[in-house]
Protein backbone atom coordinates (compact mmCIF):
# COMPACT_ATOMS: atom_id res chain seq x y z
CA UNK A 1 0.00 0.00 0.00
CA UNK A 2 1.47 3.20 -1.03
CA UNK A 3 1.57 5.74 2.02
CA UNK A 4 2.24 9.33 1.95
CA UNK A 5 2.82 12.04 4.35
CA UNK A 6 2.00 15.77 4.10
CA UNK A 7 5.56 15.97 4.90
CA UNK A 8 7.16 13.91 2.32
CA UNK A 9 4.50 13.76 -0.34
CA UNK A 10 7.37 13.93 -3.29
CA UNK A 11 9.04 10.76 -2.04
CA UNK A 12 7.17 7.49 -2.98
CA UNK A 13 7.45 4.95 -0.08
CA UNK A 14 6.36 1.69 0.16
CA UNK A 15 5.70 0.17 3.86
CA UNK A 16 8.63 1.82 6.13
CA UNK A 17 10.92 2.12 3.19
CA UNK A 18 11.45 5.38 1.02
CA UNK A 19 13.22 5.56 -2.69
CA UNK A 20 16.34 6.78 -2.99
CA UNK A 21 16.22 10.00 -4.98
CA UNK A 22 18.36 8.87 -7.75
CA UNK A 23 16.83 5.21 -8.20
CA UNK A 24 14.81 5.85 -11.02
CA UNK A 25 17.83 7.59 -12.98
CA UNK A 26 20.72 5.09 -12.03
CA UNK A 27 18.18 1.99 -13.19
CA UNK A 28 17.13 4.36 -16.59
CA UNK A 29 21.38 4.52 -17.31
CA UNK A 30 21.55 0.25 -18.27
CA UNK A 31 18.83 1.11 -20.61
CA UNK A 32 19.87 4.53 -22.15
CA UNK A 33 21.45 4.19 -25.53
CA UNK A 34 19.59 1.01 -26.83
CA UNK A 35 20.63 -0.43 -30.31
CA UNK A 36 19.01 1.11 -33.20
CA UNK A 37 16.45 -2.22 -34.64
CA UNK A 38 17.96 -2.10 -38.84
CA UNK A 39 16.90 -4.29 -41.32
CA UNK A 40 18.91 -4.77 -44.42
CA UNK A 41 19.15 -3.06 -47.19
CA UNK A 42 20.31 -0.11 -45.56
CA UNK A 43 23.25 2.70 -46.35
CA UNK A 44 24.51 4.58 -42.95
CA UNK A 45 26.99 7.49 -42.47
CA UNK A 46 28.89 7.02 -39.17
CA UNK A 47 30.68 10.59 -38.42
CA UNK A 48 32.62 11.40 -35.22
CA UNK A 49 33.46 15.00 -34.33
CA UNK A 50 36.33 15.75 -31.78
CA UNK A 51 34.27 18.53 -29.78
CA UNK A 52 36.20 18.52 -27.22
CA UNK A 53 35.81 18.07 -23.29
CA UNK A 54 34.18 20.95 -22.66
CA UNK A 55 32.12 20.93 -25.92
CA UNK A 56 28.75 19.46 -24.96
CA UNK A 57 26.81 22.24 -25.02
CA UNK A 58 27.56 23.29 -28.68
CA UNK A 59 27.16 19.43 -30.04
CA UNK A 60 23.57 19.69 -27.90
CA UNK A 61 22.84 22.83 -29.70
CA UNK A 62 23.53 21.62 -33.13
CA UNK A 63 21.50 19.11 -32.74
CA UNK A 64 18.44 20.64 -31.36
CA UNK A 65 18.91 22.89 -34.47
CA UNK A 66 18.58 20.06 -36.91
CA UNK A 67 15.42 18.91 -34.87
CA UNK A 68 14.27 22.29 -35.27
CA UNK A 69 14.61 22.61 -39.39
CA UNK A 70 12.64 19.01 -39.33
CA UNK A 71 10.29 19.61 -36.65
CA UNK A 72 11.71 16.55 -34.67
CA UNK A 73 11.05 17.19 -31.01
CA UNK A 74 14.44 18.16 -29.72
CA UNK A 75 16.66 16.21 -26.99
CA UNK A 76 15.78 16.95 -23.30
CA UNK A 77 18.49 19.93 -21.98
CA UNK A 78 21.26 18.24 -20.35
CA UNK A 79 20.51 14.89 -22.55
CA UNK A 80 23.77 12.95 -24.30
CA UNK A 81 21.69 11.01 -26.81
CA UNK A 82 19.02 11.09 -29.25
CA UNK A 83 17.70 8.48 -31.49
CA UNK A 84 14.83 10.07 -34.21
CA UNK A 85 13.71 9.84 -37.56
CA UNK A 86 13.24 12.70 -39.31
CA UNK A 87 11.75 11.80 -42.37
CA UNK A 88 14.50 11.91 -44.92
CA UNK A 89 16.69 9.75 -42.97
CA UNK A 90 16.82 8.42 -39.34
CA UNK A 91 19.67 10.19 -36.58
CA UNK A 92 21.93 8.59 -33.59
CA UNK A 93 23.07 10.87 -31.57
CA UNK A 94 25.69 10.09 -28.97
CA UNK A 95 27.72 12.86 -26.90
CA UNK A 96 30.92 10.96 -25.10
CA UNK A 97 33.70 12.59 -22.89
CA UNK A 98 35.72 13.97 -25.65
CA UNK A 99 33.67 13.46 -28.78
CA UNK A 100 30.20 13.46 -30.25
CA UNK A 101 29.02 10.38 -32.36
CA UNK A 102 26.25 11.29 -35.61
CA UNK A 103 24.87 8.16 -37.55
CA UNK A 104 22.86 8.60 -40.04
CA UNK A 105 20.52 5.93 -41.40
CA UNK A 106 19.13 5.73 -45.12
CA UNK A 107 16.78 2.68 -45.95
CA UNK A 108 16.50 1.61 -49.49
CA UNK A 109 17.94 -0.53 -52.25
CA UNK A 110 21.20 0.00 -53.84
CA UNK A 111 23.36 -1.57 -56.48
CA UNK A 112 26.91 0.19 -55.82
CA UNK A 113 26.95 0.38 -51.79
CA UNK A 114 28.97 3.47 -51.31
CA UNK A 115 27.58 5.38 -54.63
CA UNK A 116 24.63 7.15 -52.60
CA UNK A 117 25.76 7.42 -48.60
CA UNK A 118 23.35 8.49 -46.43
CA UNK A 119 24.83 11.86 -45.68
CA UNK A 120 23.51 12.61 -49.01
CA UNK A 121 20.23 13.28 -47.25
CA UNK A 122 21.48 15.21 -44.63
CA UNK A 123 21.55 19.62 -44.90
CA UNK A 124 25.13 20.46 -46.56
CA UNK A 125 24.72 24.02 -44.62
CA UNK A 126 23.78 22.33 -41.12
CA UNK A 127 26.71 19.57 -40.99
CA UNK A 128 29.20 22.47 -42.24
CA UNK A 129 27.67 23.94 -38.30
CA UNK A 130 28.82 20.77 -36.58
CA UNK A 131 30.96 21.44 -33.83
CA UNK A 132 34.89 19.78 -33.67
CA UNK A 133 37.00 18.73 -36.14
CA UNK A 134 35.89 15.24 -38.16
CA UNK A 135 38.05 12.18 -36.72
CA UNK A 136 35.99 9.35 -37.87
CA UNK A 137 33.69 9.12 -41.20
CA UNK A 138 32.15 6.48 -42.23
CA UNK A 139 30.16 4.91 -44.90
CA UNK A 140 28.68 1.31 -44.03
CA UNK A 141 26.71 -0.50 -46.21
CA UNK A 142 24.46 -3.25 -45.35
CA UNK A 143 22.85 -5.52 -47.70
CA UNK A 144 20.43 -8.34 -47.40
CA UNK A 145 20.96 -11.72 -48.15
CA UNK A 146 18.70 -12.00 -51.03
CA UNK A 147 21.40 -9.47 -53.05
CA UNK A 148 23.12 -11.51 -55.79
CA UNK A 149 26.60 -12.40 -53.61
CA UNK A 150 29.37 -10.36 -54.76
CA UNK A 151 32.80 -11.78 -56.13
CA UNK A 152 36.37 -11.28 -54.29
CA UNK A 153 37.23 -8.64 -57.62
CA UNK A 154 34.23 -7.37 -57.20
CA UNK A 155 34.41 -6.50 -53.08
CA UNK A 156 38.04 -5.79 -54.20
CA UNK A 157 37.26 -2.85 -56.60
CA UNK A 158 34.70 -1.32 -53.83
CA UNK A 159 37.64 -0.60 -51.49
CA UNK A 160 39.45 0.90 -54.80
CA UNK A 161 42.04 -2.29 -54.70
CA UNK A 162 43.32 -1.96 -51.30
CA UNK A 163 43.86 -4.85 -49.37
CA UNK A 164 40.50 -6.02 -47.70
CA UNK A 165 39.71 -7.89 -44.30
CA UNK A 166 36.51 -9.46 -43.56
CA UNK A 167 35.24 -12.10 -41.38
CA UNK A 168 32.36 -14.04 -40.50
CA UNK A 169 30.43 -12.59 -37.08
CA UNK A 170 28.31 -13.58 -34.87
CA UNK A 171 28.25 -16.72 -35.11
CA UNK A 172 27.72 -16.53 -39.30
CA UNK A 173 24.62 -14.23 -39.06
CA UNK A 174 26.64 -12.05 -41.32
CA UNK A 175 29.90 -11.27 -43.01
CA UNK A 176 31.80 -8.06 -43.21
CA UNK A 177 34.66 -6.61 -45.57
CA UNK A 178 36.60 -3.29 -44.99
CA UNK A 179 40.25 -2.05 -45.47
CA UNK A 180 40.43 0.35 -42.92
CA UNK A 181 41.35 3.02 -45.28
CA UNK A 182 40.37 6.64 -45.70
CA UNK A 183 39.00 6.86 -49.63
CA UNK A 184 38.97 10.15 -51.74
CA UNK A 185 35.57 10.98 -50.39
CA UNK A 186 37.29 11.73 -46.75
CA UNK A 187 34.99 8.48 -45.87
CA UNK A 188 36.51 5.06 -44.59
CA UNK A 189 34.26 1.64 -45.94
CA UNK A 190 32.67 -1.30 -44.51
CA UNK A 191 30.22 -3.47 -46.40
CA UNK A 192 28.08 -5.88 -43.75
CA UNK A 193 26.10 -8.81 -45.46
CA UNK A 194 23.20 -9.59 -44.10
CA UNK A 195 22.68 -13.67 -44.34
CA UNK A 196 20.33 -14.42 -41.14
CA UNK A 197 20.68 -11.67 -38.81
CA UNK A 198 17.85 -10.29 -36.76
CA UNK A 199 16.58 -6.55 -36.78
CA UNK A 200 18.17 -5.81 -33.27
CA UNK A 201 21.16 -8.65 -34.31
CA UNK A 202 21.77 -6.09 -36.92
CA UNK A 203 21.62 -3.15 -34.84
CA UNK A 204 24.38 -4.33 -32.11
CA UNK A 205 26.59 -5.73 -34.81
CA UNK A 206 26.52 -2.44 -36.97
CA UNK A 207 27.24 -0.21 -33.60
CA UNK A 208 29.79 -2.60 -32.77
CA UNK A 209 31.56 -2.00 -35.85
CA UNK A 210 30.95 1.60 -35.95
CA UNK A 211 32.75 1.46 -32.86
CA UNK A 212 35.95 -0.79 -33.46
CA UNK A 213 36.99 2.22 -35.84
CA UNK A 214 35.98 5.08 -33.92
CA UNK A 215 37.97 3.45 -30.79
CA UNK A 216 40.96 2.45 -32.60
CA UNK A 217 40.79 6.33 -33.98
CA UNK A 218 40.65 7.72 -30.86
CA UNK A 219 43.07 5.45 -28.72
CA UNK A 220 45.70 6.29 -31.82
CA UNK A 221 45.33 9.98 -30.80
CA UNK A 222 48.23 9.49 -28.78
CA UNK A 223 50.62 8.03 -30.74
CA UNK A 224 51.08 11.74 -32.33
CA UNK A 225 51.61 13.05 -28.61
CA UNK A 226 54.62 9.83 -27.96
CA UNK A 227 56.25 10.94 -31.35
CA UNK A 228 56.86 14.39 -29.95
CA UNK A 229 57.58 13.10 -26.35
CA UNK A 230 60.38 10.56 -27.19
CA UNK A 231 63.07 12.43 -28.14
CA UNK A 232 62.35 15.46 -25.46
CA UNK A 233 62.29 12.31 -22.92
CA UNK A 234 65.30 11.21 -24.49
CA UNK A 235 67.62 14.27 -23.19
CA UNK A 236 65.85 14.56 -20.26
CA UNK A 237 67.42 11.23 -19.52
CA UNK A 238 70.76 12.00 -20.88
CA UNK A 239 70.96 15.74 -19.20
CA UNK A 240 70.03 13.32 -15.49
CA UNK A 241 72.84 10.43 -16.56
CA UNK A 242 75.66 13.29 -16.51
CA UNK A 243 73.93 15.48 -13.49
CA UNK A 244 74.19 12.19 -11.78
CA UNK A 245 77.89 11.78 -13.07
CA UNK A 246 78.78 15.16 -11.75
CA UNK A 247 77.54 14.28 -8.26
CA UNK A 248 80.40 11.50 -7.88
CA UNK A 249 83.39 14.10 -8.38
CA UNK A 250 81.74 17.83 -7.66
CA UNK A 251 82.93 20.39 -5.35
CA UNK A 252 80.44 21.50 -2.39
CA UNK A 253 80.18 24.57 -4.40
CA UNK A 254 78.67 23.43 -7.59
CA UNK A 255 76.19 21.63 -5.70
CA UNK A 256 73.68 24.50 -5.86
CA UNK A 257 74.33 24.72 -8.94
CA UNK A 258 73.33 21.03 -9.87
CA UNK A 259 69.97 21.27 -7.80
CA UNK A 260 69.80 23.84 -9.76
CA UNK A 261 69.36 21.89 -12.78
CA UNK A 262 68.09 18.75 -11.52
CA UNK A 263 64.76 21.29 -10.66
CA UNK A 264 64.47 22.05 -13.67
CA UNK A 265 64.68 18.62 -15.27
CA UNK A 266 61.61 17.47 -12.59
CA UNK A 267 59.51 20.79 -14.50
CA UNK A 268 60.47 19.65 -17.47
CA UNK A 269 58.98 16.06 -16.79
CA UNK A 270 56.51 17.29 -15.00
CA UNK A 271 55.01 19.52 -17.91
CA UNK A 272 55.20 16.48 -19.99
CA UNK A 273 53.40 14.57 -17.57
CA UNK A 274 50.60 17.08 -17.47
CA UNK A 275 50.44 17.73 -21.69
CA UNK A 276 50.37 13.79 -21.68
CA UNK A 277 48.80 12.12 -18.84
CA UNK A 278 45.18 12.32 -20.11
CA UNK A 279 45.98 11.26 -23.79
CA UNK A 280 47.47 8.12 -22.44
CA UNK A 281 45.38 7.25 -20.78
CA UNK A 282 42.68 7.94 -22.23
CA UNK A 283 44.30 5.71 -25.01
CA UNK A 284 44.11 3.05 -23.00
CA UNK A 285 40.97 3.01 -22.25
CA UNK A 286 39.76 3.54 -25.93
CA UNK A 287 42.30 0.14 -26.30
CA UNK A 288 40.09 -1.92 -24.03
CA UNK A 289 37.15 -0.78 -25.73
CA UNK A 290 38.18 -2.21 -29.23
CA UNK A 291 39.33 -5.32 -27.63
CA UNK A 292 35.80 -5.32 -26.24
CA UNK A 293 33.95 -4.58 -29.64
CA UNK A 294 35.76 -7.00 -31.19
CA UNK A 295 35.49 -9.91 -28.58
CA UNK A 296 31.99 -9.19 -29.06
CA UNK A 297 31.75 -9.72 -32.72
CA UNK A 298 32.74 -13.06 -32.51
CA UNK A 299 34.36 -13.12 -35.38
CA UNK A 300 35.58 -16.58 -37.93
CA UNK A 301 37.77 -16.32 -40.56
CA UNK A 302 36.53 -16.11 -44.62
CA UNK A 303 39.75 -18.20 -46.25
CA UNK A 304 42.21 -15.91 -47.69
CA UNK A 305 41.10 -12.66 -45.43
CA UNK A 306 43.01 -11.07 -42.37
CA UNK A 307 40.48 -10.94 -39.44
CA UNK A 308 39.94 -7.72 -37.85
CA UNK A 309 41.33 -8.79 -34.83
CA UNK A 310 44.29 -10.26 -36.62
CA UNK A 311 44.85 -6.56 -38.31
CA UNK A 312 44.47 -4.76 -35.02
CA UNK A 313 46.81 -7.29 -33.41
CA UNK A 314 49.33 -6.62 -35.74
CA UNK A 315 48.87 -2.75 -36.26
CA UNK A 316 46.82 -0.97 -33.02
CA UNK A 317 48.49 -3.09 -30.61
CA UNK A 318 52.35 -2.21 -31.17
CA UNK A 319 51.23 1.26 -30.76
CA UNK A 320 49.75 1.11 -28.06
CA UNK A 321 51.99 -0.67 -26.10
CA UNK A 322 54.83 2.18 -27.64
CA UNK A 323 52.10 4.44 -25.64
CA UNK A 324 52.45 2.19 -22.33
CA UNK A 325 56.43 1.99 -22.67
CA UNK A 326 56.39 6.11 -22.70
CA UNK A 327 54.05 6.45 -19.95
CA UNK A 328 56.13 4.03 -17.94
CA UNK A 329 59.26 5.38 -18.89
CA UNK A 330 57.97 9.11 -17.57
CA UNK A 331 57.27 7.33 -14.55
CA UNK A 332 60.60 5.84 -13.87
CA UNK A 333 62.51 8.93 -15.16
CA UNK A 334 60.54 11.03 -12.83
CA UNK A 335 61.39 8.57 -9.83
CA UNK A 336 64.67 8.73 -11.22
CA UNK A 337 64.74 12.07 -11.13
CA UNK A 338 63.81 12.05 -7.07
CA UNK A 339 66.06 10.11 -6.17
CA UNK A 340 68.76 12.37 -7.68
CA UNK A 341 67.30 14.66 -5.94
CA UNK A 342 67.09 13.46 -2.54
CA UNK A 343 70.77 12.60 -2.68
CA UNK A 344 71.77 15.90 -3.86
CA UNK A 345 69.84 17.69 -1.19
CA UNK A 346 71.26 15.29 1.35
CA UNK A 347 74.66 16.83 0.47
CA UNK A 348 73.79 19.73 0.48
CA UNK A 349 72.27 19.49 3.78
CA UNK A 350 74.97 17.92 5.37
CA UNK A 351 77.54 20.46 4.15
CA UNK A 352 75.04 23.31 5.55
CA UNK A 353 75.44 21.54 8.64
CA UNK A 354 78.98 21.57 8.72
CA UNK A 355 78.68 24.94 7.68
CA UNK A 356 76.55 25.98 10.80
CA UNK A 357 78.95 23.81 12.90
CA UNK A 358 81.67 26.22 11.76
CA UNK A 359 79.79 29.32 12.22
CA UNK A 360 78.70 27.78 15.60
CA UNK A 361 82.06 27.44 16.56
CA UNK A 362 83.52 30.96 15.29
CA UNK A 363 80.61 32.66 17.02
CA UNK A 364 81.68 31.01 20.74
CA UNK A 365 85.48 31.69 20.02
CA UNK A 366 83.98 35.43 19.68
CA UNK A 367 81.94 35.18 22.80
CA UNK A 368 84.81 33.65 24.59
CA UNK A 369 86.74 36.70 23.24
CA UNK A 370 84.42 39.64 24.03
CA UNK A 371 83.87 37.83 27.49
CA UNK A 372 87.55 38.44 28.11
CA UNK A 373 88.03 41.84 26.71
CA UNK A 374 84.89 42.65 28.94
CA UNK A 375 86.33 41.63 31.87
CA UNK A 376 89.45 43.51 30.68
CA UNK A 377 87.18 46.60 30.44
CA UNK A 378 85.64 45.96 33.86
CA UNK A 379 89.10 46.09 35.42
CA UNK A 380 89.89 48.97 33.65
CA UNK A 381 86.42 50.50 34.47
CA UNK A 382 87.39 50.29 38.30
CA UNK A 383 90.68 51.51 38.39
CA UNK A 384 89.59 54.56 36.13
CA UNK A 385 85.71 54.81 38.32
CA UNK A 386 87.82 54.86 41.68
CA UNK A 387 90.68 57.05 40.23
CA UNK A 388 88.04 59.72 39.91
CA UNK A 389 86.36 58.86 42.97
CA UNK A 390 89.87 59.32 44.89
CA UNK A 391 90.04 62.80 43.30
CA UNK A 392 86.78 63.68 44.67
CA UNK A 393 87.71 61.96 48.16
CA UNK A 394 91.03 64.14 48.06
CA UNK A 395 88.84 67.50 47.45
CA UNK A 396 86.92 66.75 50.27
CA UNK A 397 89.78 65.53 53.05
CA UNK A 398 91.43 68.92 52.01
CA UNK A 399 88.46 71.07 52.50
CA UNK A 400 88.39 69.88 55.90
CA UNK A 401 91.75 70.24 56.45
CA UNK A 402 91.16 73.80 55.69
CA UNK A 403 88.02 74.29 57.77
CA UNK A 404 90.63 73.09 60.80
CA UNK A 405 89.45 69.17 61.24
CA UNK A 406 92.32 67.32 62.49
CA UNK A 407 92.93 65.29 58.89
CA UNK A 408 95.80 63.85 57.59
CA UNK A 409 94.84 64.01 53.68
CA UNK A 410 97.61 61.66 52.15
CA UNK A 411 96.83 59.21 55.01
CA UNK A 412 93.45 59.40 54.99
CA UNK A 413 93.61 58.66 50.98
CA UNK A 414 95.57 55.70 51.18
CA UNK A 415 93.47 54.23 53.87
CA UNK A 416 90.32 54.99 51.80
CA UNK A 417 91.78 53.49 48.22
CA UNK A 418 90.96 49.93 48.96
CA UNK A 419 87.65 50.50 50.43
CA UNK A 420 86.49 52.63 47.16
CA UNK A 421 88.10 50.06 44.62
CA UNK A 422 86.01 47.49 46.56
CA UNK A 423 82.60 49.94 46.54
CA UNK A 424 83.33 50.26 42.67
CA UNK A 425 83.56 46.24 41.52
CA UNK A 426 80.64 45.33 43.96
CA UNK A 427 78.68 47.99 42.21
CA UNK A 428 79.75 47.10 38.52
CA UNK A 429 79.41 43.41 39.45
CA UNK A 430 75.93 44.08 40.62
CA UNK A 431 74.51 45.91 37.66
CA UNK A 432 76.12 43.05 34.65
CA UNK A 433 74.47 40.90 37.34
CA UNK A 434 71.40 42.43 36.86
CA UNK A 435 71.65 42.93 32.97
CA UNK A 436 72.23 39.28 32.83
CA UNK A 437 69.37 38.12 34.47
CA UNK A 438 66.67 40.22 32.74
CA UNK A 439 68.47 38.85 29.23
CA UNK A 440 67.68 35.36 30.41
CA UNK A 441 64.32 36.31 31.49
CA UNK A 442 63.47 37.51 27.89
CA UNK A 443 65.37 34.96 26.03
């Protein structure tokens, strides 16, 4: 029984329990996207623009203005995906993290596969609006089992005589040929024969190999960025090998000098790390994908053709693993590069110590000396302090001599010198005394 409160009256519960707010969206996400249902014979354009990260908003836009100009009921704001027909041909719309996917779908007979794509159908003026730069184009062909079957000149002289691959997928529902090539039309090729596939079959196997070349495209993005990184990484390594060198036979002095330019080795690598770290591996991930896609298309060999997976063994793989050696090797010459640099500051540190040690030493041989010379002054301060006082002592023993008291001056003088030396170190000794202690107290 469904119970509400005037409280909570947004929240559907059931009993004592209450939905999450996100339950309805995370359970929607496993069946977002769903394969387009395509029944042979049927020409589609596959495009892939590189929008950008931030470009979502301006591949949403472009859409919702084709919508408009067909009077197709736009995507929802915010939404990644649209799937429509509008009339003339049918869209896919997919938004990813760097890219935006467009495939177009024409249905309809055809004799030469690739004569007639299905961007034909689609506004010149509107795709010329399409945000990002095109990475991946497409033409795909796919052709019902019923078509007269094709000979291996034939297939040969659609891919203009390059060398063709093709298998048999899943499970021999249909066969595919391609060559992986970009043709004077900007487009690549793939030609899918239908022989018993079903409508949503078709669907997953077409997106599936939409998706092996967009993937492969993609994760090959970075083997631009490891061309440009290799040799850069290459003195970085050789400028750490002789700073490293240096260390073994260097003088305290050029020490600073070597931190110096072990810092600026660690920028160095560090800049590279930042141009490069999301490429990589984002290649990496775009890797797995393919692997995926092509697990998934199950494919069996057609005698005398290269598999897909055989071609992507032999050509995507070695670069990406070039991709994985750079990303390691930045890695290791960056802990490398630590190292050096803990060592180095170690020395350093320790010959600042000794350095301090040195100071420490020169500044107590220069207490020790001022201590000294004070109590040199101090001795001198008494004799000179009770000098003067004697003078003053002398005055007054011969104004009383004069006033007729019974004084013997020179007498009474000697007899008073040790007494007013005394009076004068007590008092001096009592006032350092004093200094002294208040310096403690604030120290």
């Amino acid at each position: 029984m469904l119970l509400t409160t005037a409280s909570d009256e947004t929240e559907p519960t059931f009993g004592a329990f209450t939905d999450h707010p996100l339950r309805q969206e995370v359970n929607d996400e496993v069946h977002a996207r769903p394969y387009e249902v395509l029944k042979a014979p049927l020409r589609i354009t596959h495009l892939a623009m590189l929008s950008g990260r931030h470009g979502a908003e301006r591949d949403h836009a472009a859409v919702t203005d084709l919508c408009q100009r067909f009077g197709v009921e736009p995507p929802a704001p915010g939404a990644h995906h649209l799937s429509a027909d509008f009339g003339k041909f049918r869209l896919k719309w997919e938004r990813r993290t760097e890219f935006s996917t467009y495939t177009f779908f024409v249905e309809g007979e055809f004799d030469d596969p690739f004569a007639a794509p299905a961007i034909d159908a689609v506004p010149r003026n509107w795709l010329d609006t399409v945000p990002g730069p095109r990475l991946v184009g497409i033409h795909l062909a796919l052709e019902p089992a019923w078509y007269v079957p094709r000979s291996v000149g034939e297939i040969v002289d659609l891919f203009a005589m390059n060398t063709v691959l093709g298998s048999h997928i899943t499970g021999g529902a249909a066969r595919i040929w391609t060559d992986f090539c970009i043709h004077d039309d900007g487009f690549s090729r793939i030609l899918v024969r239908d022989v018993r596939l079903r409508e949503r079959q078709a669907g997953r196997a077409v997106q599936r190999l939409l998706e092996v070349e967009t993937y492969r495209m993609m994760a090959l993005l970075a083997f631009p960025v490891v061309r440009r990184a290799n040799p850069r990484l290459t003195e970085i390594e050789e400028q750490l090998a002789g700073i490293t060198e240096d260390l073994t036979s260097s003088a305290a002095s050029d020490e600073r000098a070597l931190l110096d330019s072990l810092s600026e080795l660690a920028a160095q690598v560090e800049r590279i790390n930042n141009r490069t770290h999301y490429r990589f591996n984002a290649a990496m991930a775009y890797h797995a994908l393919v692997r995926k896609r092509i697990e998934e298309l199950r494919e069996e060999r057609i005698q005398g053709l290269q598999t897909i997976d055989e071609f992507m063994d032999r050509r995507l793989a070695p670069a990406m693993r070039t991709c994985r050696t750079v990303m390691e090797r930045l890695e290791a010459l960056s802990r490398r590069i630590s190292r050096t640099g803990n060592l180095l500051r170690t020395r350093v540190d320790v010959a600042l110590e000794a350095q301090n040690r040195d100071l420490l030493e020169a500044m107590n041989r220069r207490a020790r000396l001022q201590f000294r010379l004070q109590e040199t002054v101090e001795g001198l301060s008494v004799a000179a302090i009770s000098y003067y006082l004697m003078g003053l002592v002398g005055y007054l023993l011969k104004a009383g001599q004069d006033v007729g008291l019974p004084v013997r001056v020179e007498l009474a003088q000697g007899a008073l010198v040790p007494v007013v030396v005394f009076t004068v170190w007590l008092l001096i000794r009592f006032v350092r005394t004093r200094i002294a202690r208040r310096h403690r107290e604030v120290a």
